[in-house]
Protein backbone atom coordinates (compact mmCIF):
# COMPACT_ATOMS: atom_id res chain seq x y z
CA UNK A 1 -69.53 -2.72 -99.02
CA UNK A 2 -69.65 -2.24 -94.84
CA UNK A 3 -65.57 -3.09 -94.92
CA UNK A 4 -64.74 -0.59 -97.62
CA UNK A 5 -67.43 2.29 -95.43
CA UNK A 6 -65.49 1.07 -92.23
CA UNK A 7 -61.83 1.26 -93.99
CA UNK A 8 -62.88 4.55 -94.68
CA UNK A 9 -63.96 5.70 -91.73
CA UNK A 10 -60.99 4.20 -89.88
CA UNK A 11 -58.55 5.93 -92.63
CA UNK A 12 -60.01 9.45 -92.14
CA UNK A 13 -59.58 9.43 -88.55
CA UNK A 14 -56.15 8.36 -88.92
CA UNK A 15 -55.68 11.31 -91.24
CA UNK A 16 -57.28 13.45 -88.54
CA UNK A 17 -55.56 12.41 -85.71
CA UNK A 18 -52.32 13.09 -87.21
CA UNK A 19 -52.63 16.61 -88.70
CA UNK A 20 -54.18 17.49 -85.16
CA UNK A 21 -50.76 16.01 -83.45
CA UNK A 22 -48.22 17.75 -85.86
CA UNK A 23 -50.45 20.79 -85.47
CA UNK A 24 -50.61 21.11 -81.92
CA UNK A 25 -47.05 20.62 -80.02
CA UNK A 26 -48.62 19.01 -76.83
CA UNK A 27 -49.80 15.84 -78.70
CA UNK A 28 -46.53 14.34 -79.17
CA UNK A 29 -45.38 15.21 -75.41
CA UNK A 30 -48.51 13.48 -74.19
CA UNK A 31 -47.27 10.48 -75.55
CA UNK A 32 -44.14 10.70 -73.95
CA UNK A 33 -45.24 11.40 -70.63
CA UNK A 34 -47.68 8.44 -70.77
CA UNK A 35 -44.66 6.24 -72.11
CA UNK A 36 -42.23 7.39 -69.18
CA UNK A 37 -45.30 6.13 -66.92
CA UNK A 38 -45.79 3.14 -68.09
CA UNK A 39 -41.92 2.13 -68.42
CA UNK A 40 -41.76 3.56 -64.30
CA UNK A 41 -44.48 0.82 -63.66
CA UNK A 42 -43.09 -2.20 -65.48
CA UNK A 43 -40.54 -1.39 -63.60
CA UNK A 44 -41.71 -0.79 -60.16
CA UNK A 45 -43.42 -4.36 -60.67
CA UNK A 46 -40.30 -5.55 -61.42
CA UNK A 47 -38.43 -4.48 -58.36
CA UNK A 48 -41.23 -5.96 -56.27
CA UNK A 49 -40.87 -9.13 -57.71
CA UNK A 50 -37.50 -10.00 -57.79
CA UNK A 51 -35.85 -7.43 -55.11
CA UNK A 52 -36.98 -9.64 -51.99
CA UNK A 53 -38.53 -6.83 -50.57
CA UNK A 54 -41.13 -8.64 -49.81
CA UNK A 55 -40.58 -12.20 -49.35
CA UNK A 56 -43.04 -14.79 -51.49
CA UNK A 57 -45.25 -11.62 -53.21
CA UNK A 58 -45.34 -11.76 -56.78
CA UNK A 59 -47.22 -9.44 -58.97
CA UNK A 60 -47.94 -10.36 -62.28
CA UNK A 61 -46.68 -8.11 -65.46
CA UNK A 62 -49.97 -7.87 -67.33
CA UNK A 63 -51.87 -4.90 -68.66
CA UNK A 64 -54.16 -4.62 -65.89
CA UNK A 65 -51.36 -4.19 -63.12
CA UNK A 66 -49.17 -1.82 -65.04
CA UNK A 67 -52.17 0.29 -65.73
CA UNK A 68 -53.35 0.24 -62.33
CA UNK A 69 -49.71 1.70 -61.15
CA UNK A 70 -49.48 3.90 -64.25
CA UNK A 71 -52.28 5.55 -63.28
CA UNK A 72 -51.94 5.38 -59.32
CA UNK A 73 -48.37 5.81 -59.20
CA UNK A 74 -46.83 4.05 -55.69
CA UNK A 75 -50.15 4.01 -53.91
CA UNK A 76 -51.09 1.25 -56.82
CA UNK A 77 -48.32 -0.58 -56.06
CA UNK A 78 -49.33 -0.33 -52.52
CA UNK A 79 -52.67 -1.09 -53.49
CA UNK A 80 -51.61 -4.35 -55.65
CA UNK A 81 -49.81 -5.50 -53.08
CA UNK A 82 -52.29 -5.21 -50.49
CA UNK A 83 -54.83 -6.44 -52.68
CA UNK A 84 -52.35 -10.20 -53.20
CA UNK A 85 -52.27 -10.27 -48.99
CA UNK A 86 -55.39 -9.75 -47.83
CA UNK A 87 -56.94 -12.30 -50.85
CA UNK A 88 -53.89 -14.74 -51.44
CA UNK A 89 -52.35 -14.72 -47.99
């Protein structure tokens, strides 16, 4: 009985989330915007670690890193990397 309440529950807001994204335009660009972000930072990680910018750092692509430079931009990076010298050597 508590799956079929909680199935129910999860369908409705499933319903609900997606009349309000076809209803309001800005959903749908939200998600792009956050996807563009989060592709940048992958990236960014990526040209860290195998550009030899900085000899013998390596950041690790996990969820926690990209989010931190998703959200921070360059200064995460910055941050990450700062973070890896001052704890790691």
């Amino acid at each position: 009985m508590k799956s079929i309440i909680l199935g129910g529950i999860l369908a409705v807001s499933l319903l609900a989330l997606i009349i309000t994204l076809f209803r309001k335009r800005i959903g749908l660009s939200v998600f792009t915007s956050i996807g563009i972000h989060l592709v940048l930072a992958a990236a960014g990680i990526y040209v860290v670690n195998y550009s030899g910018w900085i000899t013998g750092m390596y950041i690790p692509l996990n969820p926690a890193t990209i989010g931190t430079v998703t959200v921070l931009g360059l200064p995460g990076l910055g941050l990450l990397l700062g973070l890896k010298i001052s704890l790691f050597g």
